[in-house]
PDB file of N, CA and C in Angstrom:
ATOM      1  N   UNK A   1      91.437  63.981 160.928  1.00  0.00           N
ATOM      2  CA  UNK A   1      92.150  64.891 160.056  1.00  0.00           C
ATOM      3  C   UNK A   1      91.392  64.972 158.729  1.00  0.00           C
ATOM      4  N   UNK A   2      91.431  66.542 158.114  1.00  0.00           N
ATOM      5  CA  UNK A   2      90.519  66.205 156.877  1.00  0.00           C
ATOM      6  C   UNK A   2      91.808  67.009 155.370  1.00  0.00           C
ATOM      7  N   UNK A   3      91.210  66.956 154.300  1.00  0.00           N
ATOM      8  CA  UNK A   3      92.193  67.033 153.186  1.00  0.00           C
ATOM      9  C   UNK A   3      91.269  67.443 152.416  1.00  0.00           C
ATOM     10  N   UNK A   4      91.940  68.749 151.177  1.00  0.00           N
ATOM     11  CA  UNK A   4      91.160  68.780 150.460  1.00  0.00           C
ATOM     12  C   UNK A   4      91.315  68.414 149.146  1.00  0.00           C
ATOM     13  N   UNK A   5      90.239  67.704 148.487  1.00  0.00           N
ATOM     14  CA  UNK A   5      90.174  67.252 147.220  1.00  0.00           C
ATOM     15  C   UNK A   5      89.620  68.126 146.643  1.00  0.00           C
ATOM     16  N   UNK A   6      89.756  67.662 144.969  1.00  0.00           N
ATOM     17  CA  UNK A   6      89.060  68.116 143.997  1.00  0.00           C
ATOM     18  C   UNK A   6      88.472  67.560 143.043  1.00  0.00           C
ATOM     19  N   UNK A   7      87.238  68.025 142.764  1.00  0.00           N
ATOM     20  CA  UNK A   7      86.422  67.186 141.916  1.00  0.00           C
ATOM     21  C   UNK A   7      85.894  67.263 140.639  1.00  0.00           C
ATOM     22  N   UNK A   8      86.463  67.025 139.319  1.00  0.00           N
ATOM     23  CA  UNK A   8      85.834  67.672 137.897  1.00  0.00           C
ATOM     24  C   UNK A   8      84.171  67.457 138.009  1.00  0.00           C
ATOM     25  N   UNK A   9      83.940  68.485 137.565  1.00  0.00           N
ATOM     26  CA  UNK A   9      82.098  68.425 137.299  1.00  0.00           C
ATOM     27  C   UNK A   9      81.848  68.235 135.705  1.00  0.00           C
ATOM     28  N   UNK A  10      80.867  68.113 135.265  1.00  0.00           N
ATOM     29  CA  UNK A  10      80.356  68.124 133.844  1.00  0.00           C
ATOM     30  C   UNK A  10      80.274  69.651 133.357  1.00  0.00           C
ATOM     31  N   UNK A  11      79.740  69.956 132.234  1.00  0.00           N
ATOM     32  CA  UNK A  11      78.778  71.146 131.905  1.00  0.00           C
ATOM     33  C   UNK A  11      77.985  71.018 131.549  1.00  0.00           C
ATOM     34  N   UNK A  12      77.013  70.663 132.611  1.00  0.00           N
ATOM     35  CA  UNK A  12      75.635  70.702 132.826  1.00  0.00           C
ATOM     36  C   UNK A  12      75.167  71.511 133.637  1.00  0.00           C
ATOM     37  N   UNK A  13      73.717  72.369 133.713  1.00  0.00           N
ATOM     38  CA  UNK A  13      73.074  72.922 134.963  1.00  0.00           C
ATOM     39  C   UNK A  13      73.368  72.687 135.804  1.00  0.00           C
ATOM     40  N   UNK A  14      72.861  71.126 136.190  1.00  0.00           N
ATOM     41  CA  UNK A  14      72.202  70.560 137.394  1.00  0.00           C
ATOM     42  C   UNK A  14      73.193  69.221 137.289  1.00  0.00           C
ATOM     43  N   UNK A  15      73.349  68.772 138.300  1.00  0.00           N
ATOM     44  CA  UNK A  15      74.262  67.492 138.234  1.00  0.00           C
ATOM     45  C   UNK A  15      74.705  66.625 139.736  1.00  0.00           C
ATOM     46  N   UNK A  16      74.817  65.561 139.884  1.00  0.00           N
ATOM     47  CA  UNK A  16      75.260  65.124 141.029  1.00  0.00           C
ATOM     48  C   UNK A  16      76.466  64.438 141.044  1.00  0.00           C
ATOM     49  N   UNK A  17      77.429  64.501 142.282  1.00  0.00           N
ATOM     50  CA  UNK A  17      78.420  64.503 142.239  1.00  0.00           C
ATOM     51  C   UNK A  17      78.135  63.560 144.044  1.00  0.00           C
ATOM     52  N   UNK A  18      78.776  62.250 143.610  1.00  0.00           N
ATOM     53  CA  UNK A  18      79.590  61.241 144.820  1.00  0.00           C
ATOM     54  C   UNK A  18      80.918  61.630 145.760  1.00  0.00           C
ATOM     55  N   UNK A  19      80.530  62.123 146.875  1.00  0.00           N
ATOM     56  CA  UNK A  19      81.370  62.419 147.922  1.00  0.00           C
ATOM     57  C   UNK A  19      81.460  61.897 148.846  1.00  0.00           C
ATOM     58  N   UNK A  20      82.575  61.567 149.523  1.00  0.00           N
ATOM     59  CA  UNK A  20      82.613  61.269 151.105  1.00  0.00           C
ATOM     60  C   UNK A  20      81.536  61.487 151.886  1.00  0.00           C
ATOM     61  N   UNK A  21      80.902  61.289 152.967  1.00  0.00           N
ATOM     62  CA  UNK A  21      80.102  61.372 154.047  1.00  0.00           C
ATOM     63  C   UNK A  21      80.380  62.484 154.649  1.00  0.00           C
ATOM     64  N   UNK A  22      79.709  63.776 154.808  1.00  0.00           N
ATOM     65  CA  UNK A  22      80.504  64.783 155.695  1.00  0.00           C
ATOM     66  C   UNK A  22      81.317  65.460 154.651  1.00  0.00           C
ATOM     67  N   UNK A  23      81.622  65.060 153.531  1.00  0.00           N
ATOM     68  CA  UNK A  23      82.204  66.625 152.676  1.00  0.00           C
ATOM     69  C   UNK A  23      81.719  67.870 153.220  1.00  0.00           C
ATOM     70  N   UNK A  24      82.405  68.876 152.960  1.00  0.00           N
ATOM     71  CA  UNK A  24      82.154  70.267 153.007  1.00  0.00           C
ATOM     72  C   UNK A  24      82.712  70.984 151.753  1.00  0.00           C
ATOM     73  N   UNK A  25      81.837  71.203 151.356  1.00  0.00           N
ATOM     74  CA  UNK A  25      82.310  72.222 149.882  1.00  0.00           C
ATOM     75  C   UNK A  25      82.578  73.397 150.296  1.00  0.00           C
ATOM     76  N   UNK A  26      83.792  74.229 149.199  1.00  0.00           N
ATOM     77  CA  UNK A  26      84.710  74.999 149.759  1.00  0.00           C
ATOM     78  C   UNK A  26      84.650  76.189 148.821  1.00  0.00           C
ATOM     79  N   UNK A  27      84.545  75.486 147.286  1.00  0.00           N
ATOM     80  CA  UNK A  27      84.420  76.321 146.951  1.00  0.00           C
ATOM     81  C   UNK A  27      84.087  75.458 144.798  1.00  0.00           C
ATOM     82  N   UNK A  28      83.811  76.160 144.395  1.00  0.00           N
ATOM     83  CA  UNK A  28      83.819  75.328 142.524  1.00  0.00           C
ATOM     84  C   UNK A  28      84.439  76.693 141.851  1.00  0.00           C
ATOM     85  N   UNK A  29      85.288  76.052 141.180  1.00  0.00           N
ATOM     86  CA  UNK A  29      85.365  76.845 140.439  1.00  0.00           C
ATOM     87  C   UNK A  29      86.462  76.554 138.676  1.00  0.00           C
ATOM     88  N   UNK A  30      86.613  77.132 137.420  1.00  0.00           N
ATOM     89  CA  UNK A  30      87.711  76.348 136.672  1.00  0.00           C
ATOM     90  C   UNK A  30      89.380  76.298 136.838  1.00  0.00           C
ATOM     91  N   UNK A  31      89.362  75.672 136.662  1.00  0.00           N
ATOM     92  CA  UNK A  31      91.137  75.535 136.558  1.00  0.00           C
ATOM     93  C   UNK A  31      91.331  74.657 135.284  1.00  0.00           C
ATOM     94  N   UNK A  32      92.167  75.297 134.369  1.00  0.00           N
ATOM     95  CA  UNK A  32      93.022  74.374 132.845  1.00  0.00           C
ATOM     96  C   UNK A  32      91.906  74.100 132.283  1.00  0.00           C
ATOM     97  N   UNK A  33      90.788  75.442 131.977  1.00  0.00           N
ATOM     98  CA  UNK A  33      89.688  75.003 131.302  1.00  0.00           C
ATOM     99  C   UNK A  33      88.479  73.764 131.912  1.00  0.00           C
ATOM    100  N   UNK A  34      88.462  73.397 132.834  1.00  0.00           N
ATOM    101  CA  UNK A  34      87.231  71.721 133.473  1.00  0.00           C
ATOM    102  C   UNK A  34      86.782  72.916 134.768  1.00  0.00           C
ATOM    103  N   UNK A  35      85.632  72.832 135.081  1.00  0.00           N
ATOM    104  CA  UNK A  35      85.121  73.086 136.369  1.00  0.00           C
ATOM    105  C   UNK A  35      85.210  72.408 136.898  1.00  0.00           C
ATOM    106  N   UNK A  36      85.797  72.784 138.029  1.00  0.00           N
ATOM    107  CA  UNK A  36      86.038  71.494 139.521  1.00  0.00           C
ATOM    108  C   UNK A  36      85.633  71.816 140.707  1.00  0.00           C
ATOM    109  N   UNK A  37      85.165  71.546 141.457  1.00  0.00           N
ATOM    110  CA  UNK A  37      84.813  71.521 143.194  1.00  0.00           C
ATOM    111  C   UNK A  37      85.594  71.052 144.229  1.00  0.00           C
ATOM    112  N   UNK A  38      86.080  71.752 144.673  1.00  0.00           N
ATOM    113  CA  UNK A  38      86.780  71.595 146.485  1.00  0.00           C
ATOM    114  C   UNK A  38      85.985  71.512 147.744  1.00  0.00           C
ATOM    115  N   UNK A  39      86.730  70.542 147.918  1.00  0.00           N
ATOM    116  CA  UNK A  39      85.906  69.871 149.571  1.00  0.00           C
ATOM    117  C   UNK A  39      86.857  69.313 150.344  1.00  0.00           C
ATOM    118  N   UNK A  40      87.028  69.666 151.440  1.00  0.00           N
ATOM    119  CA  UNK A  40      87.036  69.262 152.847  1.00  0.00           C
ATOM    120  C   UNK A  40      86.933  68.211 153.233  1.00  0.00           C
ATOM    121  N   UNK A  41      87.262  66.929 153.087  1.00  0.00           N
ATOM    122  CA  UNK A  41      86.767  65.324 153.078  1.00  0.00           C
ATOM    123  C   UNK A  41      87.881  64.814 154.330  1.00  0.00           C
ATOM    124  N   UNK A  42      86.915  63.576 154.673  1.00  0.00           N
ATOM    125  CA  UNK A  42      88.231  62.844 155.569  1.00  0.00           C
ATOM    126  C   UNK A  42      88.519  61.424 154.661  1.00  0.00           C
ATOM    127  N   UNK A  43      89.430  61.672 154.544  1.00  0.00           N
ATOM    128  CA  UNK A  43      90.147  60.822 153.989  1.00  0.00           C
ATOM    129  C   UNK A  43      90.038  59.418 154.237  1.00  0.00           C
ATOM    130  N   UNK A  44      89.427  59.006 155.388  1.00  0.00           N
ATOM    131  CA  UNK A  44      89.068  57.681 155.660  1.00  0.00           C
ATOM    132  C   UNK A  44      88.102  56.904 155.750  1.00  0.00           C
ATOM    133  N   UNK A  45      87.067  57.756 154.963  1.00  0.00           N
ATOM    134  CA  UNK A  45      85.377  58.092 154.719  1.00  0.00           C
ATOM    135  C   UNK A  45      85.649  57.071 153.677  1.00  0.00           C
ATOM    136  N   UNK A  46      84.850  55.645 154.040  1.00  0.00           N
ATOM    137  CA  UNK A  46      84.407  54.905 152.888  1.00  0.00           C
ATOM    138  C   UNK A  46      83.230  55.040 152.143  1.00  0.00           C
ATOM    139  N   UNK A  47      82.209  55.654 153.228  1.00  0.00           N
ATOM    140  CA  UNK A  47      80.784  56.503 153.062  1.00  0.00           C
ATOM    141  C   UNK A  47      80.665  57.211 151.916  1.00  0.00           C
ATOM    142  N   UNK A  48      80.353  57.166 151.050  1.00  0.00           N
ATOM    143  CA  UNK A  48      79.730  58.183 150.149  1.00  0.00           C
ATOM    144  C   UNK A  48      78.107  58.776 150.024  1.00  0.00           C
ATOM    145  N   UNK A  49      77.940  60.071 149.885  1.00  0.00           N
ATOM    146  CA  UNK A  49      76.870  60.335 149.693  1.00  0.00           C
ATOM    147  C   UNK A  49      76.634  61.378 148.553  1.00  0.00           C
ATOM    148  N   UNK A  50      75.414  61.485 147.751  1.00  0.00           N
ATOM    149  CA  UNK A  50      75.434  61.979 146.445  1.00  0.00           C
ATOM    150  C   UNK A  50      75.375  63.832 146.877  1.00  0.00           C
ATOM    151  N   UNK A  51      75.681  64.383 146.327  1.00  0.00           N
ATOM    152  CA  UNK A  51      75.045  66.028 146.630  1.00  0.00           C
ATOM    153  C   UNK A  51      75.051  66.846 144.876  1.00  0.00           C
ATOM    154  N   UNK A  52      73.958  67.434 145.102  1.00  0.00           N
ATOM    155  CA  UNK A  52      73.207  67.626 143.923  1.00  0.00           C
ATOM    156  C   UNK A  52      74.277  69.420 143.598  1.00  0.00           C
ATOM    157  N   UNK A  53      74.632  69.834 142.416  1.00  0.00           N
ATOM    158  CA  UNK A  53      75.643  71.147 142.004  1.00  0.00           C
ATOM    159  C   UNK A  53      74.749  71.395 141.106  1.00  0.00           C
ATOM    160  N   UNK A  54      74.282  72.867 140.862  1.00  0.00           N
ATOM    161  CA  UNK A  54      73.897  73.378 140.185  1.00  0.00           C
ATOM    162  C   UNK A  54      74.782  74.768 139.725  1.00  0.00           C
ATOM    163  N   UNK A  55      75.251  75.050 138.673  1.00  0.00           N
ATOM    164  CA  UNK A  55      75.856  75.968 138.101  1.00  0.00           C
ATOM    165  C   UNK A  55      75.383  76.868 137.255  1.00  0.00           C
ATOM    166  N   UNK A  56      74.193  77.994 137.943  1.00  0.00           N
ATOM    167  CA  UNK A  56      73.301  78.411 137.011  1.00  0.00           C
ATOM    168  C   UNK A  56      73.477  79.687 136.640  1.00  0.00           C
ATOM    169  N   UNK A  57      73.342  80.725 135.581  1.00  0.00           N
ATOM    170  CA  UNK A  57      73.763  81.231 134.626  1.00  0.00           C
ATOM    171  C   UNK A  57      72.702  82.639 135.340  1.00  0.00           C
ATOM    172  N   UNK A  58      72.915  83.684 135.314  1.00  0.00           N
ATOM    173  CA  UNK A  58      72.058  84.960 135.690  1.00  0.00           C
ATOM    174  C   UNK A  58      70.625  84.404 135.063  1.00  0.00           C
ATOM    175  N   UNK A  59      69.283  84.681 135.884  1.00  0.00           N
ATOM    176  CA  UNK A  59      68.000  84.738 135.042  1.00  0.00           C
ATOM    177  C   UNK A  59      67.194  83.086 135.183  1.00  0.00           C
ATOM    178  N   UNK A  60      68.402  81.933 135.937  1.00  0.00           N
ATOM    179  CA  UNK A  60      68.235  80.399 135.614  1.00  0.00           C
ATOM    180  C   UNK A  60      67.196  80.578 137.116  1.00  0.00           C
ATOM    181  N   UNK A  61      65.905  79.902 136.932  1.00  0.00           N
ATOM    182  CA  UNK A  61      65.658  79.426 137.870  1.00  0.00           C
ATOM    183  C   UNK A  61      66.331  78.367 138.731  1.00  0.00           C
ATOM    184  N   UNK A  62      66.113  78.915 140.140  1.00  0.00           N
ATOM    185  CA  UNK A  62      66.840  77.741 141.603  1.00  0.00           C
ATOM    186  C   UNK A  62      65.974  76.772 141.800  1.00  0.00           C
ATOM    187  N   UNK A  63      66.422  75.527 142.364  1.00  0.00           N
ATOM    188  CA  UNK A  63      65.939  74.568 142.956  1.00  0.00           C
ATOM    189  C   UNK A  63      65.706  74.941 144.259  1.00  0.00           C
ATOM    190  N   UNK A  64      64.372  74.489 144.824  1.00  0.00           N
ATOM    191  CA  UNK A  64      63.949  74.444 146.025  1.00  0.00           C
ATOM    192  C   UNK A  64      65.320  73.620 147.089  1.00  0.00           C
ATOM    193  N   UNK A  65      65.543  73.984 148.038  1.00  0.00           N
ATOM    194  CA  UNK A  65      66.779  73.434 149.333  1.00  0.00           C
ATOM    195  C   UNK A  65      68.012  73.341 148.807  1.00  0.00           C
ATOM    196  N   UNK A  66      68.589  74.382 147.492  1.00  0.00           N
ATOM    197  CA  UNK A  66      69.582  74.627 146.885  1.00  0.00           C
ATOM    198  C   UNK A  66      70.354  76.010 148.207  1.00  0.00           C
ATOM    199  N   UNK A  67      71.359  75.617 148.504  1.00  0.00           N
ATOM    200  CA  UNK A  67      72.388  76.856 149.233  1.00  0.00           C
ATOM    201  C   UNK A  67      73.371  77.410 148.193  1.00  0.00           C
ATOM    202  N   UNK A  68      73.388  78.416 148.127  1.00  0.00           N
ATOM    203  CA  UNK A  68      74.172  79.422 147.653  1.00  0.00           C
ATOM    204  C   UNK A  68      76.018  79.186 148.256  1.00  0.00           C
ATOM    205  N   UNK A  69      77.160  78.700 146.629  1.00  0.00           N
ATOM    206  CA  UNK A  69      78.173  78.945 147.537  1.00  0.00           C
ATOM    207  C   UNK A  69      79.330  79.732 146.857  1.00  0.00           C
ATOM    208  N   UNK A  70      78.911  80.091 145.673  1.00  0.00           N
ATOM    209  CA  UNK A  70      79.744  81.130 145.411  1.00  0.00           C
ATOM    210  C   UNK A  70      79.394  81.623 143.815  1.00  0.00           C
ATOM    211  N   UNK A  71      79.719  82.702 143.497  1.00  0.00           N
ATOM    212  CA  UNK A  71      79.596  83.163 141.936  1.00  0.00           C
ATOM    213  C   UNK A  71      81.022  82.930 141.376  1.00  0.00           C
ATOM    214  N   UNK A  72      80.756  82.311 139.853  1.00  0.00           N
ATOM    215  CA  UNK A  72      81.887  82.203 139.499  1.00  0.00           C
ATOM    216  C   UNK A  72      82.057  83.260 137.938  1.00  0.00           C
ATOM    217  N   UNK A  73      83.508  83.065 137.242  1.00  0.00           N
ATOM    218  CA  UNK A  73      83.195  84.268 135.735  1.00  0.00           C
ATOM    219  C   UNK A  73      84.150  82.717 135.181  1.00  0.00           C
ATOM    220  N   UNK A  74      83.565  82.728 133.968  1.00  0.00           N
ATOM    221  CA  UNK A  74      84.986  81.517 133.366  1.00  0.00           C
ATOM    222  C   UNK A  74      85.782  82.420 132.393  1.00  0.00           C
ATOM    223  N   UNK A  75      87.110  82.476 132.448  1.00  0.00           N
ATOM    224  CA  UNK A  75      87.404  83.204 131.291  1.00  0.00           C
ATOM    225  C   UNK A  75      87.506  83.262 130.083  1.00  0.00           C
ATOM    226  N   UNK A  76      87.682  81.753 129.522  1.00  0.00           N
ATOM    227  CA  UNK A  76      87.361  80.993 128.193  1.00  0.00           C
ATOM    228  C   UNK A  76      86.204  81.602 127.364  1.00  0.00           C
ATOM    229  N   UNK A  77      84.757  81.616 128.180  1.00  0.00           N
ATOM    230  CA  UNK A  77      83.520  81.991 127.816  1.00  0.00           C
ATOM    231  C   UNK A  77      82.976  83.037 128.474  1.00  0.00           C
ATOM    232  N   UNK A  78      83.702  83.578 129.379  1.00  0.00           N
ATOM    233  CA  UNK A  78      83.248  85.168 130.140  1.00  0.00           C
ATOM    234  C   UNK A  78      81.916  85.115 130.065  1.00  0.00           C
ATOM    235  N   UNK A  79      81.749  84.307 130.538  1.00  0.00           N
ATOM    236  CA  UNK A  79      80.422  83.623 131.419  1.00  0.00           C
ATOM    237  C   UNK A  79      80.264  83.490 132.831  1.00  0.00           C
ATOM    238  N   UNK A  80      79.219  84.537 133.719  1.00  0.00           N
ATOM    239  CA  UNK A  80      78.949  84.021 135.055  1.00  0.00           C
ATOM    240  C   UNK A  80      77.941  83.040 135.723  1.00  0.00           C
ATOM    241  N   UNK A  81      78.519  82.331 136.148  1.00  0.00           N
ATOM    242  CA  UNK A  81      77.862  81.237 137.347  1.00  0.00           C
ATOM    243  C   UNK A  81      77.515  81.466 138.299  1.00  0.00           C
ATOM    244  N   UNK A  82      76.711  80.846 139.086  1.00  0.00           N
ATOM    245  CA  UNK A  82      76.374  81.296 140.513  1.00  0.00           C
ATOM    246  C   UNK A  82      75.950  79.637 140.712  1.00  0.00           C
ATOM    247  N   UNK A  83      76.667  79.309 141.947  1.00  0.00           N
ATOM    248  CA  UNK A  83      76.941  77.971 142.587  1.00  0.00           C
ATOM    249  C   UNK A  83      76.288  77.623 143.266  1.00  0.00           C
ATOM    250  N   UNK A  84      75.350  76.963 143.582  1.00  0.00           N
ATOM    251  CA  UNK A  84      74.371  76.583 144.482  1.00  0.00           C
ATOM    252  C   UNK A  84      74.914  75.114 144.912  1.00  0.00           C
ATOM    253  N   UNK A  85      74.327  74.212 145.884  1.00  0.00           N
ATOM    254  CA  UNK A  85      74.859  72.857 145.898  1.00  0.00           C
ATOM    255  C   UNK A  85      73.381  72.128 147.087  1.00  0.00           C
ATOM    256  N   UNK A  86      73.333  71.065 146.853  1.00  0.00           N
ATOM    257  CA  UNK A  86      72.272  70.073 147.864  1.00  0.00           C
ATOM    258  C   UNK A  86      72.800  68.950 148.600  1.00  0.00           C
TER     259      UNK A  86
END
């Protein structure tokens, strides 16, 4: 059975973030002002493994074996993101 969590990120570019074994990211995006990430985890995953978030801004160069997982707008700073993850 899997559950989804959520995960505050920094505001940084580039950043890594400790997950379960087998996460599946779902989606990042803000809520109450913090950027956070949703994933798909099993809950009984003592496993962690690191996966690299990049939150880069129109014009930002990508990291090489970066996947594309969603564009975001924040409304605070009406600022767009575009979500990549490793």
């Amino acid at each position: 059975m899997r559950v989804v969590y959520k995960y505050a990120l920094d505001a940084e570019v580039t950043q890594t973030v400790s997950l379960p074994t087998g996460a599946i990211i779902r989606h990042v995006g803000p809520q109450n002002g913090v950027m956070q990430l949703w994933a798909d985890v099993d809950p009984n995953t003592t496993d962690r493994e690191d996966r690299t978030v990049m939150l880069a801004p129109s014009g930002c160069w990508i990291e090489d074996g970066m996947t594309y997982t969603n564009t975001i707008k924040t409304i605070e700073a009406d600022i767009v993101l575009h979500v990549y993850v490793r």
